[in-house]
C-alpha atoms as a PDB file:
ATOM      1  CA  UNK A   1     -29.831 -12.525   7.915  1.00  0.00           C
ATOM      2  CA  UNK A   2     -28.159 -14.664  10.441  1.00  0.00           C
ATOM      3  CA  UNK A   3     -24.984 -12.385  12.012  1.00  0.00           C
ATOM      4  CA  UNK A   4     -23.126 -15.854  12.291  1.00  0.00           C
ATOM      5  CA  UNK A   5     -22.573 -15.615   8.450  1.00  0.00           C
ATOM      6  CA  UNK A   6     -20.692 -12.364   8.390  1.00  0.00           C
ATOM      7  CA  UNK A   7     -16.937 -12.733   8.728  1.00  0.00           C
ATOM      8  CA  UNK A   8     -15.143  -9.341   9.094  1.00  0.00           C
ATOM      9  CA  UNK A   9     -12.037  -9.111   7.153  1.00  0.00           C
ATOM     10  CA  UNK A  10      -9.134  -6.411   6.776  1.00  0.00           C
ATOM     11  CA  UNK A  11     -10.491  -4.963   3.412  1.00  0.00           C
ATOM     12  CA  UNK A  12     -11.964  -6.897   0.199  1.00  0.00           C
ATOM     13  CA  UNK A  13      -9.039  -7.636  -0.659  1.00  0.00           C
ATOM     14  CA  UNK A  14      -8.431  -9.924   2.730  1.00  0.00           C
ATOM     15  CA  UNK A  15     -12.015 -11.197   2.413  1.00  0.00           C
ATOM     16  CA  UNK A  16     -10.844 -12.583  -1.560  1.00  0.00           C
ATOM     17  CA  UNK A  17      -7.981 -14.411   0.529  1.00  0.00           C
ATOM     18  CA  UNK A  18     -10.308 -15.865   2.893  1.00  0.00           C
ATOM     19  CA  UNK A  19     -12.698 -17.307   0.572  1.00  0.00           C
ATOM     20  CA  UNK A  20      -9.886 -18.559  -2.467  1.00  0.00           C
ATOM     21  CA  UNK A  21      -8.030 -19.972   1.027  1.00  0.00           C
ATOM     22  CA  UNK A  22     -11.134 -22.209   1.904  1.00  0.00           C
ATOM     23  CA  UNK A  23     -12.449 -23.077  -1.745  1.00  0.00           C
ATOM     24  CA  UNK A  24      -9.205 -23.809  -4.066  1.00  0.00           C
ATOM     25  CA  UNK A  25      -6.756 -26.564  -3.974  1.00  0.00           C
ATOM     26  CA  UNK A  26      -4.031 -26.564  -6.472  1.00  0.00           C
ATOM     27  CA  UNK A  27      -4.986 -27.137  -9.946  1.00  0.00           C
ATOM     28  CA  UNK A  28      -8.719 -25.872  -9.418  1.00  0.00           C
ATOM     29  CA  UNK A  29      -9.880 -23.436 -12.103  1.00  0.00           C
ATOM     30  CA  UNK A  30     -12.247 -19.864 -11.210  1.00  0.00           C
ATOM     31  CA  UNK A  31     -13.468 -18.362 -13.700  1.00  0.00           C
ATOM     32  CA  UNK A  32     -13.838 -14.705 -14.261  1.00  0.00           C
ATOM     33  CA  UNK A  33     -14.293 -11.922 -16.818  1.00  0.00           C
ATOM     34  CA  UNK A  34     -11.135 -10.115 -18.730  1.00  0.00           C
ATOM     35  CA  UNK A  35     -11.598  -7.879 -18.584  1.00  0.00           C
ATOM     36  CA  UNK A  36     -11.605  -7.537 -14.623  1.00  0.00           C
ATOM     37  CA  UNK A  37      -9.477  -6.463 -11.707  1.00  0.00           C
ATOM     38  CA  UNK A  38      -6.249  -7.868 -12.204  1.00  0.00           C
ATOM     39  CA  UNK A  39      -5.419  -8.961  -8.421  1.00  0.00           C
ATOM     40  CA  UNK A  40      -8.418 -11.471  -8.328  1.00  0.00           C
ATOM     41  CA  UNK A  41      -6.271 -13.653 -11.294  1.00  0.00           C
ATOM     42  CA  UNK A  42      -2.931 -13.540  -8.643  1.00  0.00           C
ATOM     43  CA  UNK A  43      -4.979 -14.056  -5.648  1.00  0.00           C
ATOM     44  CA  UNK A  44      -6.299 -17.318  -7.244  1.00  0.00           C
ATOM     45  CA  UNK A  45      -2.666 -18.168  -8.071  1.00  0.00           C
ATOM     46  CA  UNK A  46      -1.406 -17.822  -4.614  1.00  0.00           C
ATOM     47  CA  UNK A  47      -3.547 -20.890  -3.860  1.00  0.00           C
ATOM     48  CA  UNK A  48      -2.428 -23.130  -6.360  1.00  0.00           C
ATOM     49  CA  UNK A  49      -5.737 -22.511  -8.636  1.00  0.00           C
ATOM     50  CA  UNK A  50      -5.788 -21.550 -12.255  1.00  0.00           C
ATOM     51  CA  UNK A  51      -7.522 -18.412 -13.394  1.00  0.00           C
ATOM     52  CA  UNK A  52      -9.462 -18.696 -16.452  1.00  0.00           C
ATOM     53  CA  UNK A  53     -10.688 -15.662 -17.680  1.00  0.00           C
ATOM     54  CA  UNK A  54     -13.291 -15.054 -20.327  1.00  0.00           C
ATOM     55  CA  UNK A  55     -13.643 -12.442 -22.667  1.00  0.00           C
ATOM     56  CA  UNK A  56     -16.582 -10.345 -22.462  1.00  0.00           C
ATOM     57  CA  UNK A  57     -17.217  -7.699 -25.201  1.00  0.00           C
ATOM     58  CA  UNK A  58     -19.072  -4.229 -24.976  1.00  0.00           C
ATOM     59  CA  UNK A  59     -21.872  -5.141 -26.998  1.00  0.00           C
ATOM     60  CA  UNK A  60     -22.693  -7.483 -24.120  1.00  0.00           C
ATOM     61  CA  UNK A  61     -21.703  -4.635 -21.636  1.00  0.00           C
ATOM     62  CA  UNK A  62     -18.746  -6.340 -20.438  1.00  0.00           C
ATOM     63  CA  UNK A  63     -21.090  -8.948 -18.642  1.00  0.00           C
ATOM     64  CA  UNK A  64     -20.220 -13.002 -18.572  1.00  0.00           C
ATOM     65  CA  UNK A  65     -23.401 -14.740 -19.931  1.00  0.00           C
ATOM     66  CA  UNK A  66     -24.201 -18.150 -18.147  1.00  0.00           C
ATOM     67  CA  UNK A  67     -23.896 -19.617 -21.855  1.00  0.00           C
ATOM     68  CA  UNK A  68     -20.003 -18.461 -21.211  1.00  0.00           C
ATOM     69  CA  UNK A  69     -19.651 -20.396 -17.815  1.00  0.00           C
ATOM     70  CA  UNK A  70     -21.524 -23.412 -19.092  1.00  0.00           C
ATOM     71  CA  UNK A  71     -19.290 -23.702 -22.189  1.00  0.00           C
ATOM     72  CA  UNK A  72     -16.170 -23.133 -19.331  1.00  0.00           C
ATOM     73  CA  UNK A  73     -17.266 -25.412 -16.668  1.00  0.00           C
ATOM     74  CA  UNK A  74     -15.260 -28.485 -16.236  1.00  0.00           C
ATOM     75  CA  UNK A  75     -14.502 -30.837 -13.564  1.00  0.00           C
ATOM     76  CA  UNK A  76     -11.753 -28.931 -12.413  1.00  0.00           C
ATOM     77  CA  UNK A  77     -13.853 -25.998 -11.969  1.00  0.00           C
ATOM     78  CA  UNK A  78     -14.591 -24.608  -8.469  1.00  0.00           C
ATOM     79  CA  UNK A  79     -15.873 -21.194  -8.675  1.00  0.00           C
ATOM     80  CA  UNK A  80     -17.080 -18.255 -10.765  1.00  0.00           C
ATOM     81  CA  UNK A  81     -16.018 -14.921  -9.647  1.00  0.00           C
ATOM     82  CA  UNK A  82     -17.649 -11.676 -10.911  1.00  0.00           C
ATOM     83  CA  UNK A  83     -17.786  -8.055  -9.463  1.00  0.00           C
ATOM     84  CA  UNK A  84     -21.110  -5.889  -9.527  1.00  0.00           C
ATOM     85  CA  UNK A  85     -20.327  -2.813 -10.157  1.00  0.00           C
ATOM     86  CA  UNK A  86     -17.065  -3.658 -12.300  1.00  0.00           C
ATOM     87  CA  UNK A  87     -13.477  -2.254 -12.603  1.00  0.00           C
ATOM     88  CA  UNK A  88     -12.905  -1.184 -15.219  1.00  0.00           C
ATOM     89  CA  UNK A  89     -15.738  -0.700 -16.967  1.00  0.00           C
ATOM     90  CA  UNK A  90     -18.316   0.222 -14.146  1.00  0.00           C
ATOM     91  CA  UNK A  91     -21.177  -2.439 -15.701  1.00  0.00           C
ATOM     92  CA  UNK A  92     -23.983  -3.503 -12.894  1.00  0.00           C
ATOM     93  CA  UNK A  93     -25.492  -7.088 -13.171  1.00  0.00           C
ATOM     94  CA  UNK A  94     -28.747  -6.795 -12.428  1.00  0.00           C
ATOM     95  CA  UNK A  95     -30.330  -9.543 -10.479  1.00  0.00           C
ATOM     96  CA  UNK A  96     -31.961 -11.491 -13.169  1.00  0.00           C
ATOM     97  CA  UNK A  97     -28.345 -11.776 -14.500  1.00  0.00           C
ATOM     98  CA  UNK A  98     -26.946 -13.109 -11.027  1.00  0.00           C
ATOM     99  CA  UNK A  99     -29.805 -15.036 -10.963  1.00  0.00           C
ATOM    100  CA  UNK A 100     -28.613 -16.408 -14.166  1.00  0.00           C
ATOM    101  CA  UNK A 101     -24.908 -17.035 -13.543  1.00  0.00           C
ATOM    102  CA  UNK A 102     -26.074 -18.334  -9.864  1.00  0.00           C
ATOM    103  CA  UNK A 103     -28.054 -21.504 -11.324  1.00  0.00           C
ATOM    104  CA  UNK A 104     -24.787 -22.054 -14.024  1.00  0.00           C
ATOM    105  CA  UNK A 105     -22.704 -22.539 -11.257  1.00  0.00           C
ATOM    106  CA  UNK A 106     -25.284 -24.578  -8.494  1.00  0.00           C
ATOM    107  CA  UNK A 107     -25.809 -27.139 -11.273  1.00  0.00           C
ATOM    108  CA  UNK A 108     -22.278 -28.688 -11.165  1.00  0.00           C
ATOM    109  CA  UNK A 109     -22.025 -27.360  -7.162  1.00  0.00           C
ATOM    110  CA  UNK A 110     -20.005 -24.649  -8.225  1.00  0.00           C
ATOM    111  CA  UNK A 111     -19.738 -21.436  -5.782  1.00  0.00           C
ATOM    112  CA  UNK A 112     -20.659 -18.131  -7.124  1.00  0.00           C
ATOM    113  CA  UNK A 113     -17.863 -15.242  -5.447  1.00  0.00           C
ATOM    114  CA  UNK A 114     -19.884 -11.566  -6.044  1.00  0.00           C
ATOM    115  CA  UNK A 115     -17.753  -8.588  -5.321  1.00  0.00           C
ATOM    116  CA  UNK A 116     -20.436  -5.526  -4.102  1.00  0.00           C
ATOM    117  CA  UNK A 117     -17.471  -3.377  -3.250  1.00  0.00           C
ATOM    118  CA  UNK A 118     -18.918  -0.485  -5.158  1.00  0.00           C
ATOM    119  CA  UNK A 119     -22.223  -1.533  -3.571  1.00  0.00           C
ATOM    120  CA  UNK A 120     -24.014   2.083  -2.941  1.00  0.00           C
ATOM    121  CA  UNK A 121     -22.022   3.835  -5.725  1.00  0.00           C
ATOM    122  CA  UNK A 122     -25.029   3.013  -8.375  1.00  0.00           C
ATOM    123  CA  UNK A 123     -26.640   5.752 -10.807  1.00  0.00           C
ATOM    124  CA  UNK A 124     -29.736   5.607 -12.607  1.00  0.00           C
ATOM    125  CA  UNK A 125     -31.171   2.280 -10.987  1.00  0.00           C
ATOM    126  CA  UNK A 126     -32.326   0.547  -7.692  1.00  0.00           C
ATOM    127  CA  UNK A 127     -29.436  -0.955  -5.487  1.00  0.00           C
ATOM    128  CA  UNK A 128     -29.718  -4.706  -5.120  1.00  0.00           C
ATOM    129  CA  UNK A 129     -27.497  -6.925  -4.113  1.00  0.00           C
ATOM    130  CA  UNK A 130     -26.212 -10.850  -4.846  1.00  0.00           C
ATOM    131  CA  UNK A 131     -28.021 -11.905  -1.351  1.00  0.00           C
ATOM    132  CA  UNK A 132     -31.220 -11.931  -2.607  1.00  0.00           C
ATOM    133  CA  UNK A 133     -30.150 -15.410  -4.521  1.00  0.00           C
ATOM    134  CA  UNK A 134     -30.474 -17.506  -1.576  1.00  0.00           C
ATOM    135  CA  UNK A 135     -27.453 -18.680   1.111  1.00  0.00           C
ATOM    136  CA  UNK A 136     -25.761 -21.565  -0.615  1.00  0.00           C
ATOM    137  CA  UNK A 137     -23.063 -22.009  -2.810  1.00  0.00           C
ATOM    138  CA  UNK A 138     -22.931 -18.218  -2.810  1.00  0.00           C
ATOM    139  CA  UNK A 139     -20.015 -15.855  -1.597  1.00  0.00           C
ATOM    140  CA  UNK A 140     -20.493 -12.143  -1.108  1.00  0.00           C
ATOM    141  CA  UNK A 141     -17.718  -9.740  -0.407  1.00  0.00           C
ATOM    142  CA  UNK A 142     -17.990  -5.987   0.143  1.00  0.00           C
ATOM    143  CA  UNK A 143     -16.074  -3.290   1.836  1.00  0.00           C
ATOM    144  CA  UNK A 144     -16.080  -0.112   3.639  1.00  0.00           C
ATOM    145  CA  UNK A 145     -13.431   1.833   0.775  1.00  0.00           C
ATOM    146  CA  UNK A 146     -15.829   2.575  -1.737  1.00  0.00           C
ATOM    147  CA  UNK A 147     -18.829   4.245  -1.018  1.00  0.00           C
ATOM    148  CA  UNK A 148     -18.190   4.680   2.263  1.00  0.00           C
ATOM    149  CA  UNK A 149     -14.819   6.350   1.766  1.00  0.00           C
ATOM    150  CA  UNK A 150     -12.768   4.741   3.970  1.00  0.00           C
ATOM    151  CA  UNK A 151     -10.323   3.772   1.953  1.00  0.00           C
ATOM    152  CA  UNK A 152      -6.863   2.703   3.663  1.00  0.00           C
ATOM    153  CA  UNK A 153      -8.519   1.611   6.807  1.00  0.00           C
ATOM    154  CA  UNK A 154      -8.716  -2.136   5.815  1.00  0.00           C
ATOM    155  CA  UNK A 155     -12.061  -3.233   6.308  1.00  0.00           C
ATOM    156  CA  UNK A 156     -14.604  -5.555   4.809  1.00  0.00           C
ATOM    157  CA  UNK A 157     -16.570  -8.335   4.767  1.00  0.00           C
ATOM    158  CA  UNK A 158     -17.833 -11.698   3.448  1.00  0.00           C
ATOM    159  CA  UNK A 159     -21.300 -13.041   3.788  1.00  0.00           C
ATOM    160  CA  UNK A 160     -20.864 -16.559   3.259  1.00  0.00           C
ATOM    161  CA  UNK A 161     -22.601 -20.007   3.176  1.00  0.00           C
ATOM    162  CA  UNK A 162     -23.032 -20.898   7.594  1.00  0.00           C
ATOM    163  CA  UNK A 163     -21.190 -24.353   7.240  1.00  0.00           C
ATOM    164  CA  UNK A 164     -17.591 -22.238   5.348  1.00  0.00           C
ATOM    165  CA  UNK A 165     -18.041 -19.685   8.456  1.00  0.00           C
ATOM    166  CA  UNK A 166     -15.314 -21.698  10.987  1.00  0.00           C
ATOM    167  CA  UNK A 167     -12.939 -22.429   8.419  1.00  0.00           C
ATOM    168  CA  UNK A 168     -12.692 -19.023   7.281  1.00  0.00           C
ATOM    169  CA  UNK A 169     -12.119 -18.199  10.913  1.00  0.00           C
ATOM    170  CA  UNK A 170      -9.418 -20.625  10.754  1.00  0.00           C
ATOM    171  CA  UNK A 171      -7.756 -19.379   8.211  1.00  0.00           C
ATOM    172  CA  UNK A 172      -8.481 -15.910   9.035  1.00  0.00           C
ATOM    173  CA  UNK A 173      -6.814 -16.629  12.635  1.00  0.00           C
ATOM    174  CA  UNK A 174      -3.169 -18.059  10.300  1.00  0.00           C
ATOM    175  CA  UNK A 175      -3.315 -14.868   8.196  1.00  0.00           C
ATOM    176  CA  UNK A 176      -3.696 -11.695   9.509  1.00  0.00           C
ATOM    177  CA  UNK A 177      -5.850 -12.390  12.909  1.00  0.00           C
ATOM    178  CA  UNK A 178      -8.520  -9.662  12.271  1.00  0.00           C
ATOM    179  CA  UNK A 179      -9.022  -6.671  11.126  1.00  0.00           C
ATOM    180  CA  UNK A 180      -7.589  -3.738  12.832  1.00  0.00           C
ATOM    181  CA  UNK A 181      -9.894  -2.731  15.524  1.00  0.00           C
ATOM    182  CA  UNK A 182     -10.110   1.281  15.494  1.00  0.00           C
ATOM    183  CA  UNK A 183     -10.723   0.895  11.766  1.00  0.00           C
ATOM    184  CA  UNK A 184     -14.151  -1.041  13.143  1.00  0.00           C
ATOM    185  CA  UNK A 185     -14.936   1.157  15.583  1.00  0.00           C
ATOM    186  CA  UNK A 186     -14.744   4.274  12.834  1.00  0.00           C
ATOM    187  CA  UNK A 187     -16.670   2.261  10.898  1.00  0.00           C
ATOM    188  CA  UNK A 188     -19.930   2.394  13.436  1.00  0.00           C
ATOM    189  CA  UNK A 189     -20.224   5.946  12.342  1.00  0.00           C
ATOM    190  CA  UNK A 190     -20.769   4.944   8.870  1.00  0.00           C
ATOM    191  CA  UNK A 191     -24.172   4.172   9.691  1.00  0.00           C
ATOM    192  CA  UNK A 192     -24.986   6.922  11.312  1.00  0.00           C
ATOM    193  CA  UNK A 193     -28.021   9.045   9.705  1.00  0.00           C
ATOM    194  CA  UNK A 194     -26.324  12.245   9.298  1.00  0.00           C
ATOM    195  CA  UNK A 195     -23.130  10.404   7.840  1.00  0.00           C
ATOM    196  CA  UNK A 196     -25.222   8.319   5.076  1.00  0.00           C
ATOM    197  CA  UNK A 197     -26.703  11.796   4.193  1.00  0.00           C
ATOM    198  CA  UNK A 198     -23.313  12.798   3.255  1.00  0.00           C
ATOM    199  CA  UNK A 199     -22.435   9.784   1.360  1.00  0.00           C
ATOM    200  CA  UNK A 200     -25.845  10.523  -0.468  1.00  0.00           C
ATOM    201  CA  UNK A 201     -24.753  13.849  -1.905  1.00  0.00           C
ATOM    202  CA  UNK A 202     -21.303  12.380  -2.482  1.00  0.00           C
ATOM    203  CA  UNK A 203     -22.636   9.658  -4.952  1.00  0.00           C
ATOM    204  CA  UNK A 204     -24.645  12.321  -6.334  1.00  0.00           C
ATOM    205  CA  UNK A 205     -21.390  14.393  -7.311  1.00  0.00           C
ATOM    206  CA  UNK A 206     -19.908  11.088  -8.729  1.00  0.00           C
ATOM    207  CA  UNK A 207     -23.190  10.983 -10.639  1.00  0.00           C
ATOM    208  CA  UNK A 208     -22.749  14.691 -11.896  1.00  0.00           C
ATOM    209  CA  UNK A 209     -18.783  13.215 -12.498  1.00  0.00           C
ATOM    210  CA  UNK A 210     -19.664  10.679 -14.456  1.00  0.00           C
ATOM    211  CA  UNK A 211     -22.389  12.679 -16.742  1.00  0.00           C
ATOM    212  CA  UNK A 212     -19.988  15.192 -17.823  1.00  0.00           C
ATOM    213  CA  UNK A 213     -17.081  12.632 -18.564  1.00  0.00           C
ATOM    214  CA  UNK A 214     -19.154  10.594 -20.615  1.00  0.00           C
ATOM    215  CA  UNK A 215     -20.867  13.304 -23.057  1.00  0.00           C
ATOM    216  CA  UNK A 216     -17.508  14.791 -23.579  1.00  0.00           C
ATOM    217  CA  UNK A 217     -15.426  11.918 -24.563  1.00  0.00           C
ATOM    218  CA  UNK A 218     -17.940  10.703 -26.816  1.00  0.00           C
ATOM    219  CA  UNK A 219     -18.140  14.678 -28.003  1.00  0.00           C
ATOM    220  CA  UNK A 220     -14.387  13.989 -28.387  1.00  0.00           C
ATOM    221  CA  UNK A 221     -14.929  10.397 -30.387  1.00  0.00           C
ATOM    222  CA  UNK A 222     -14.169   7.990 -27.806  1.00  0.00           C
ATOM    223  CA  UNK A 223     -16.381   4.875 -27.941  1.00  0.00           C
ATOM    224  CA  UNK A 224     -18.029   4.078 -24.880  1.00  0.00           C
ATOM    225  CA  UNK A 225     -21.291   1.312 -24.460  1.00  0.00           C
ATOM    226  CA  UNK A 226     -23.752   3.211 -23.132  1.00  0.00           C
ATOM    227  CA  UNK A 227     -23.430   5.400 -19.664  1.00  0.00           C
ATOM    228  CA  UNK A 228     -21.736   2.531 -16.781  1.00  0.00           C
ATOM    229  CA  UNK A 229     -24.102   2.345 -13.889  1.00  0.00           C
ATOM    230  CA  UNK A 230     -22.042   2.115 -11.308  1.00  0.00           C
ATOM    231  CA  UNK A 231     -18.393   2.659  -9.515  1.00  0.00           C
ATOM    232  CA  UNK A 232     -16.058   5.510 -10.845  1.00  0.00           C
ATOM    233  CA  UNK A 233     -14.660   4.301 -14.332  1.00  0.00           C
ATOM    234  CA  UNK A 234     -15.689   4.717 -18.044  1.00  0.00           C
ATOM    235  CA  UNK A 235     -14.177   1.923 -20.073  1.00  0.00           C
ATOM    236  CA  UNK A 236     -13.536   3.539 -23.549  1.00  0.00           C
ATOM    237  CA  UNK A 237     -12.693   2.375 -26.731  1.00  0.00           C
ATOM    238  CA  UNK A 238      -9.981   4.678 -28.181  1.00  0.00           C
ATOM    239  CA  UNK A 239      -9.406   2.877 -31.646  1.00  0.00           C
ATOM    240  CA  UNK A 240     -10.662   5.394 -33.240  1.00  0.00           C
ATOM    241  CA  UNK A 241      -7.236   7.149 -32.352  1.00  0.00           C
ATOM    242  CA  UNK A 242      -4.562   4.741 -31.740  1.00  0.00           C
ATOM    243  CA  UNK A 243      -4.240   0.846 -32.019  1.00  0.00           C
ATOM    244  CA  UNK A 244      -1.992   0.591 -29.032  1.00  0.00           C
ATOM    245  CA  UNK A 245      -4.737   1.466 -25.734  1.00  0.00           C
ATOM    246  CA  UNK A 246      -0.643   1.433 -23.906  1.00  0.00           C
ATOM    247  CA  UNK A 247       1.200   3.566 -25.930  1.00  0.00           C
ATOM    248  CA  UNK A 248      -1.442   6.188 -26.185  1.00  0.00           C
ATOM    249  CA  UNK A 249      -2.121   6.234 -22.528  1.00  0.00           C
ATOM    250  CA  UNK A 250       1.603   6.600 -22.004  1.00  0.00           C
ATOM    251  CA  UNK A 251       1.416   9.522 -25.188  1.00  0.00           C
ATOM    252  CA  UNK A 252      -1.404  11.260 -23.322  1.00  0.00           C
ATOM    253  CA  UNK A 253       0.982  11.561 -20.134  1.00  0.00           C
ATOM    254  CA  UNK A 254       3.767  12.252 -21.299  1.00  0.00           C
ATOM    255  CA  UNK A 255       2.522  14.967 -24.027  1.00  0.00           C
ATOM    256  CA  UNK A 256      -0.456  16.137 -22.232  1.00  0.00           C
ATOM    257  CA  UNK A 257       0.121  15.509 -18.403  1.00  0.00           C
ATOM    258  CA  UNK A 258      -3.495  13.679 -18.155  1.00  0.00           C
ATOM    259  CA  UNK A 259      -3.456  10.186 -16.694  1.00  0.00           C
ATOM    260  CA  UNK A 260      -5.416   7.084 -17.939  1.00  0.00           C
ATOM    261  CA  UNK A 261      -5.209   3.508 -17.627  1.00  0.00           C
ATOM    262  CA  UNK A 262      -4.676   0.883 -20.079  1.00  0.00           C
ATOM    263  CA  UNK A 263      -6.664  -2.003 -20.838  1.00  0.00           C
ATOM    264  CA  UNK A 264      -4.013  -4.467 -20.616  1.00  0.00           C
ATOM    265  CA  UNK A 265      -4.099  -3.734 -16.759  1.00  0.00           C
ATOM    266  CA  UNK A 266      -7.343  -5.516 -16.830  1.00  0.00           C
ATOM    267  CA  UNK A 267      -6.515  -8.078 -18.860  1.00  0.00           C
ATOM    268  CA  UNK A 268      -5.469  -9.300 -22.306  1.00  0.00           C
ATOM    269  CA  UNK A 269      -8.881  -9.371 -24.363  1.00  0.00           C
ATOM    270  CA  UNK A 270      -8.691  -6.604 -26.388  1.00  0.00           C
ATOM    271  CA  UNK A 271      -6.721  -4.749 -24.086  1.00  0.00           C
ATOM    272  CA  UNK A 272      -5.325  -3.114 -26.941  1.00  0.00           C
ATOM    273  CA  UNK A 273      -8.736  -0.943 -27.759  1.00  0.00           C
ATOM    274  CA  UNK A 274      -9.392   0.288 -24.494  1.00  0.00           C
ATOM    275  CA  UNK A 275      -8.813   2.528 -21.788  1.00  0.00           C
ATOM    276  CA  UNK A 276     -10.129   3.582 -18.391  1.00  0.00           C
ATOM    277  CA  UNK A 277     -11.077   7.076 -17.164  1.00  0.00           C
ATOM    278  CA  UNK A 278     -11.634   7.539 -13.620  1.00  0.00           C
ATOM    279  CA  UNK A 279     -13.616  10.489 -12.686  1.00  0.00           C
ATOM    280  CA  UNK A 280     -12.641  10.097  -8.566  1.00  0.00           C
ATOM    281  CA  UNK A 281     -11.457  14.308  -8.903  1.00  0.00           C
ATOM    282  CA  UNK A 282     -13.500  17.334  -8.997  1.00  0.00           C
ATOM    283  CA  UNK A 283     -14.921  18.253 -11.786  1.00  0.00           C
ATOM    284  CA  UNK A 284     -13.116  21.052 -12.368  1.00  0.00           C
ATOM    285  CA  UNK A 285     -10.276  18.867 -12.844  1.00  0.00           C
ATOM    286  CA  UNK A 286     -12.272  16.651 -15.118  1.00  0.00           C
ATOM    287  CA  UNK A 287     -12.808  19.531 -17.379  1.00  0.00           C
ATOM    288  CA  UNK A 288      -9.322  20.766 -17.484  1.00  0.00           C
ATOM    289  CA  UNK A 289      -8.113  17.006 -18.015  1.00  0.00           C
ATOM    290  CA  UNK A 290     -11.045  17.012 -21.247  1.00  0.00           C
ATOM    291  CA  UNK A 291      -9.455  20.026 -22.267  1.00  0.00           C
ATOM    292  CA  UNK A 292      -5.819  19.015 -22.821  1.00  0.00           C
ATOM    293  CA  UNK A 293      -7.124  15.590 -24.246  1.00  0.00           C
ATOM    294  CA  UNK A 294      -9.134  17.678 -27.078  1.00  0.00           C
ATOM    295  CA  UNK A 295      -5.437  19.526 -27.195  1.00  0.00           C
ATOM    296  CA  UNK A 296      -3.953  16.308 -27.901  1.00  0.00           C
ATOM    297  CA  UNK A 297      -6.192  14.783 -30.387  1.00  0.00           C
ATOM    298  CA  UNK A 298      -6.383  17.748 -32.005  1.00  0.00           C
END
């Protein structure tokens, strides 16, 4: 890959900026799932655009179908945005997927916007990534947060189409100027052979994390889709206890000191069945947390 497309940005968050900055003028519609991570619907507000998001269900594992973004598209449409691995619900798209959703949006000369943040934290399958599609009409952002636990030091990146490269810099240069610059140099030890065979053994704990947390909410009668493959999060349905995801996230705190997230945080499509568990402590934690949930429920 040609260096020239790389723009280095001050997180993924800063890279999402960049690339809604350059693509959207006011009125111009992106397209995402709901439910998804709730700053990518404000960021596209900032510029004017309208966020449309779509509701995905967990009999498709929470994944936008290119039948979905067809039906969507208009002529107001500028971009679809997805994430691979997902917050909430820690769902991969595999590359025939992409693949899929990467044609929808080339037909009407759409640009596809993959977030790889949680690029590296994958279980059970081969790492792949959006690149692979080809080098137009095709946004890829990632970060150095997630897998490589830097989180708080601001720094990411976008790959990006060459002939989008000097406006980004443009904008880039209005915004925030750069990222910071000991946060880039730390980063150079990210790559280092003895530090990736840390970060190895740490996604295999997350791995170990996410096994236990998923047989014992099901044990406990949450409904979850099949293991996620990726990220931190299991996105369960917990209607089998409450029909308010809110108020028994809130019950669970207050009653049983064990914090959860709602699904209306990710959205509004049946935010009201679901939840999100993330299993980012030890797992000693993670058992006492299952623990005082059983309590609860019981």
């Amino acid at each position: 890959m040609d260096a020239s497309r790389i723009v280095v940005t001050p997180g993924a968050s800063g890279a999402l900026q960049l690339i809604l900055g350059v693509l959207i003028n006011p009125g111009e519609k992106v397209l995402m799932a709901d439910p998804g991570y709730p700053c990518n619907r404000h960021m596209v507000r900032m510029f004017g655009g309208e966020a449309v998001s779509l509701g995905v269900k967990a009999s498709q594992d929470f994944a936008l179908a290119n039948d979905q973004v067809i039906r969507h598209w208009d002529r107001s449409t500028r971009a679809l945005m997805v994430a691979t691995p997902a917050n909430p619900t820690g769902r991969l798209l595999s590359l025939q997927q992409l693949r899929f959703l990467y044609d929808a949006v080339r037909a009407p000369d759409g640009m596809l916007i993959v977030d790889e943040i949680y690029q590296g934290l994958v279980y059970d399958r081969p790492v792949e990534t959006a690149l692979k599609l080809g080098q137009d009409n095709l946004f890829v952002v990632n970060s150095f947060s997630k897998f490589f636990g830097m989180t708080g030091w601001r720094l990411g990146w976008i790959v990006a189409p060459e002939e989008y490269v000097p406006a980004l810099d443009r904008l880039a240069q209005n915004i925030f100027l750069a990222a910071p610059t000991v946060a880039q140099h730390a980063a150079l030890a990210a790559f280092q052979p003895a530090t990736l065979s840390v970060l190895e053994e740490r996604r295999e704990v997350f791995q170990e994390r996410r096994d236990y947390l998923y047989d014992a909410l099901v044990n406990l009668g949450f409904r979850i889709q099949g293991k996620p493959e990726g990220a931190f999060y299991l996105y369960a349905d917990v209607s089998a206890f409450s029909g308010d995801s809110f108020d028994f996230a809130r019950q669970l705190l207050d009653r049983a000191a064990v914090a959860i997230t709602p699904g209306r945080d990710f959205g509004s499509y049946r935010a009201e069945k679901f939840v999100r568990f993330a299993y980012t402590t030890d797992l000693s934690r993670l058992k006492l947390g299952v623990e005082r949930i059983a309590a609860f429920l019981g």
